[in-house]
Protein backbone atom coordinates (compact mmCIF):
# COMPACT_ATOMS: atom_id res chain seq x y z
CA UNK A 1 8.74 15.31 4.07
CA UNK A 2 9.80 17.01 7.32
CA UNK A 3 12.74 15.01 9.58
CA UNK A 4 9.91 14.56 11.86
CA UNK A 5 7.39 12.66 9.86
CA UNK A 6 10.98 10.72 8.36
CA UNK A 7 11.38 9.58 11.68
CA UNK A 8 7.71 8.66 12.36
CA UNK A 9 7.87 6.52 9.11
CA UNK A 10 11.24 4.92 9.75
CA UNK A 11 9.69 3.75 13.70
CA UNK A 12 6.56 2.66 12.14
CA UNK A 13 8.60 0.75 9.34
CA UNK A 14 11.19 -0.71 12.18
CA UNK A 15 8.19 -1.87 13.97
CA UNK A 16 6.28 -3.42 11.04
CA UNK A 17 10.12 -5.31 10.00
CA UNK A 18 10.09 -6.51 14.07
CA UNK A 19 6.69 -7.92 13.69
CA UNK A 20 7.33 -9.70 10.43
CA UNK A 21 10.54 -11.36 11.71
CA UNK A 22 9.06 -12.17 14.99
CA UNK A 23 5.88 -14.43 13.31
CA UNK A 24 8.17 -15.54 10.66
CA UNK A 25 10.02 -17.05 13.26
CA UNK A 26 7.50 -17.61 15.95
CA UNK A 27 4.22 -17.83 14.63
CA UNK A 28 1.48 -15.62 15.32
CA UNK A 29 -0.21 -16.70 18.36
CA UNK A 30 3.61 -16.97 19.92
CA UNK A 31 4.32 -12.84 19.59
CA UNK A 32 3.24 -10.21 21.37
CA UNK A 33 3.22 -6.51 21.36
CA UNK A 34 5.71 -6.34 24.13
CA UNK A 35 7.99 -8.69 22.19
CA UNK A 36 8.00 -6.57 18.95
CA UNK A 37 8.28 -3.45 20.93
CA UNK A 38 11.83 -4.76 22.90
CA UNK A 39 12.54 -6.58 19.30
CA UNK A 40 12.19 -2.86 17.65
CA UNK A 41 13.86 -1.00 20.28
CA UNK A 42 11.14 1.00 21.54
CA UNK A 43 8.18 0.98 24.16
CA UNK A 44 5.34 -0.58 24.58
CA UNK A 45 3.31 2.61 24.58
CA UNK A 46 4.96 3.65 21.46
CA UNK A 47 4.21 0.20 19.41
CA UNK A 48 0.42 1.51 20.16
CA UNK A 49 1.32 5.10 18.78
CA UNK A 50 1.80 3.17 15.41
CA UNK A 51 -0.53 0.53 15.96
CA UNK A 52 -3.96 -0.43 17.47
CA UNK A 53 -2.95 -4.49 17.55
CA UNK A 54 -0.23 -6.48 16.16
CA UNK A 55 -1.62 -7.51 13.34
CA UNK A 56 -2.09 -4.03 11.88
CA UNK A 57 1.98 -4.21 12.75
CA UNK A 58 2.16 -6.86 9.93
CA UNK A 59 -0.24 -6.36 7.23
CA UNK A 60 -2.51 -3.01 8.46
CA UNK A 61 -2.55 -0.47 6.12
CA UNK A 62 -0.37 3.07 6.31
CA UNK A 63 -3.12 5.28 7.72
CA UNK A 64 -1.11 8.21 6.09
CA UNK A 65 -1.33 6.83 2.37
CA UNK A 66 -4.67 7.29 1.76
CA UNK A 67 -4.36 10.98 2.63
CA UNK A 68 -0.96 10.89 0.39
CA UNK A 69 -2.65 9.59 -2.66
CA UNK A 70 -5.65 11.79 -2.11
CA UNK A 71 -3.63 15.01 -2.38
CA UNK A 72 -1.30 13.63 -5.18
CA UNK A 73 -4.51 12.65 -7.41
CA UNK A 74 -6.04 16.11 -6.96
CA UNK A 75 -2.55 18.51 -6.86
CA UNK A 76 -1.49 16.71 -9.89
CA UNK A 77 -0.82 18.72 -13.16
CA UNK A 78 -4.00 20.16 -14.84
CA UNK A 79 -2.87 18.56 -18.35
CA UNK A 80 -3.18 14.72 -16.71
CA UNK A 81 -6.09 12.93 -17.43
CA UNK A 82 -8.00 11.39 -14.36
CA UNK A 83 -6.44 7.69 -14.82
CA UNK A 84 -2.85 9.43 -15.70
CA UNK A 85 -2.97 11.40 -12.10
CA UNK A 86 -3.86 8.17 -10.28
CA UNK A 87 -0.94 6.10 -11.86
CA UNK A 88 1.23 9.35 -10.63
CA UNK A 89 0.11 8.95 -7.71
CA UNK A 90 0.25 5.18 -6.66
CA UNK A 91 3.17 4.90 -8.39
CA UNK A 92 5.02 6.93 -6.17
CA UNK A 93 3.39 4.86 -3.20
CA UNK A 94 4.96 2.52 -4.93
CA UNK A 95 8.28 3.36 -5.39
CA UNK A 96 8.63 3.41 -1.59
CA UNK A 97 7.17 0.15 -1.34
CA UNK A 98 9.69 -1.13 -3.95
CA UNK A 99 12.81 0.42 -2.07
CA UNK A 100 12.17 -2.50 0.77
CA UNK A 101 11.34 -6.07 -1.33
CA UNK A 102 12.11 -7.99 1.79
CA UNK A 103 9.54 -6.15 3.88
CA UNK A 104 7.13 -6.97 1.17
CA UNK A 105 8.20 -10.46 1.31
CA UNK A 106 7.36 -11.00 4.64
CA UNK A 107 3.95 -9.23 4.66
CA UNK A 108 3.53 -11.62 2.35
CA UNK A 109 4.62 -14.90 4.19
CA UNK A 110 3.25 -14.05 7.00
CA UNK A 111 -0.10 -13.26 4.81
CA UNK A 112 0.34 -17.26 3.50
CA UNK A 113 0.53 -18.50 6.97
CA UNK A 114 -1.97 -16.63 8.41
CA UNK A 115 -4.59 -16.13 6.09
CA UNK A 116 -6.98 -14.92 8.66
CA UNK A 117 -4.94 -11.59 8.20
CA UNK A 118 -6.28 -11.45 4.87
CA UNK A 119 -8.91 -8.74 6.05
CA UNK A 120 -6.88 -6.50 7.61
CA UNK A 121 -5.00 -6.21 3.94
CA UNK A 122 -8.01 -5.87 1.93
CA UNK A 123 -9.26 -3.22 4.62
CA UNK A 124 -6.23 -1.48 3.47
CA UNK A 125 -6.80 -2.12 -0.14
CA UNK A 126 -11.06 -0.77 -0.28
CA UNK A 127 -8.98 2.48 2.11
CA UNK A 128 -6.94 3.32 -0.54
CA UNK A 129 -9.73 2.98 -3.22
CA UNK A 130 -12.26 5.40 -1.00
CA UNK A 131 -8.93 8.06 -1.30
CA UNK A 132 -8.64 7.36 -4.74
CA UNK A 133 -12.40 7.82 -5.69
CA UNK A 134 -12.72 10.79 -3.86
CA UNK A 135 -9.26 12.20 -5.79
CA UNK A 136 -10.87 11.31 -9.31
CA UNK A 137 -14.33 12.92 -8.00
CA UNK A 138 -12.45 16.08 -6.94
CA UNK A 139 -10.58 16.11 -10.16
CA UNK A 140 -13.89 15.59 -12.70
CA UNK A 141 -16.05 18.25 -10.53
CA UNK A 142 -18.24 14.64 -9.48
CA UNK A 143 -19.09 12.84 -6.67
CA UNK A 144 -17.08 9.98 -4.93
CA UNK A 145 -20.12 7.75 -5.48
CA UNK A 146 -20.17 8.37 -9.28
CA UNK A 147 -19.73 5.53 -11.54
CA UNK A 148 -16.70 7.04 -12.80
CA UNK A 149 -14.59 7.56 -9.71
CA UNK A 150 -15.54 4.25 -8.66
CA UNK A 151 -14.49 2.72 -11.36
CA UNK A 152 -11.26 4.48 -11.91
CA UNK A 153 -10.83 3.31 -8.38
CA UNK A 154 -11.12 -0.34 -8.77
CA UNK A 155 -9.23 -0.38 -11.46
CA UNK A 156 -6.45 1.54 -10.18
CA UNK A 157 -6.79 -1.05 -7.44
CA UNK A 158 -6.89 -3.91 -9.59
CA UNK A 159 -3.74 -2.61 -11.98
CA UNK A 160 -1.76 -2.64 -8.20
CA UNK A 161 -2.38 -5.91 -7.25
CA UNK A 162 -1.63 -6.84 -10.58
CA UNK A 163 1.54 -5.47 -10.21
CA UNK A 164 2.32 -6.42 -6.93
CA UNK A 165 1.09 -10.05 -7.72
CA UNK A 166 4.08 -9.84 -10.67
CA UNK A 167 6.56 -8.55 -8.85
CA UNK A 168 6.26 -10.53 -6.01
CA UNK A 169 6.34 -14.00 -8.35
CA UNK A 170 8.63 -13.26 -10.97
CA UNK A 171 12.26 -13.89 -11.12
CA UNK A 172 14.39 -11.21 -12.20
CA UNK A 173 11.22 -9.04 -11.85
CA UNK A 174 11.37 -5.33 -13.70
CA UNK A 175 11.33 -2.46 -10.94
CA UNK A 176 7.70 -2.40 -9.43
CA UNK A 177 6.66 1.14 -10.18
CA UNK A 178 7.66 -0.32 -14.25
CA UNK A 179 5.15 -3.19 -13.51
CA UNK A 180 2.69 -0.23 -12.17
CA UNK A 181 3.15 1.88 -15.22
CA UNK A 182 2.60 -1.49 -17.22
CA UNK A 183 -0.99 -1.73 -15.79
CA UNK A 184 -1.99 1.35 -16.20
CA UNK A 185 -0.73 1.47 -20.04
CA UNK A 186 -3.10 -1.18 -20.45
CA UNK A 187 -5.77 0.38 -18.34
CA UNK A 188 -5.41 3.85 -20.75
CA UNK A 189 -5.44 1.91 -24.02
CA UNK A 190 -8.46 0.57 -23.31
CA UNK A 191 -7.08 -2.80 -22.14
CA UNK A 192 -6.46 -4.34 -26.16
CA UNK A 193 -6.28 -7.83 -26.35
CA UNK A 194 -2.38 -9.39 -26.88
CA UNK A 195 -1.10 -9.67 -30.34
């Protein structure tokens, strides 16, 4: 990653952490743009460089990561299966998710307050599965639209929230991208029943 698009992540992840604070503290409807742009040190016309609206600030998806896991699913190595390049891939999504738990816990006390931000998560969520299916079609010679890719997809979606729902709930939780590899274990065996 270039210092450039470093820098673009760390402002987009300083204004996401302002956000999260701000209705943590405030509530929603007591926040606006202007206060998380002063809050994160930047302007107002830079907030909207990042962001259409502030709620995209606290739980919108990272329009980047759908293009990341796109390319990582179909530049992975020849020798990985379909399912095996698409745990590769989220699970480096992943480990950058992992490297900031508190950010995570916000999103998601925020998300408990405000459930009406629900949508804008699972918007996020059927993104990443579009980037994924379209990965697994360009990997298998299909179409997105195939049963297959679709299906690797929503599973690969299913194994994250899986993991996230773990690792967000446990004490003394094992590293995320551990709880990732987990589901997707289970996914490859065929998902066997527990001894």
């Amino acid at each position: 990653m270039s210092l450039r698009d470093r820098k673009k992540r760390q402002t987009r992840t300083r204004l996401m952490r302002a956000a999260l604070e701000l209705v943590t503290a405030r509530g929603l409807e007591n926040v606006t743009v202007e206060d998380i742009a002063r809050a994160a040190d930047v302007a107002p016309r830079t907030f909207f460089n990042y962001f259409p609206t502030k709620e995209d600030a606290l739980v919108g998806p990272d329009p980047e990561s759908a293009a990341r896991l796109h390319v990582a699913i179909t530049e992975a190595a020849a020798e990985l299966g379909p399912l095996a390049a698409v745990g590769a891939a989220l699970r480096a999504e992943m480990a950058e998710l992992a490297s900031d738990h508190k950010l995570w816990s916000l999103q998601v006390a925020v998300m408990e307050r405000h459930p009406e931000l629900l949508h804008k998560a699972f918007a996020g969520g059927a993104q990443a599965e579009r980037a994924i299916g379209a990965g697994v079609a360009a990997r298998t010679g299909g179409l997105p639209t195939d049963h297959y890719p679709m299906l690797v997809a929503a599973a690969a979606g299913a194994a994250v929230r899986v993991a996230l729902t773990r690792w967000s709930a446990l004490d003394n939780a094992p590293a995320l991208p551990d709880l990732l590899d987990e589901s997707f274990h289970l996914l490859a065996a065929g998902l066997p029943g527990p001894r």
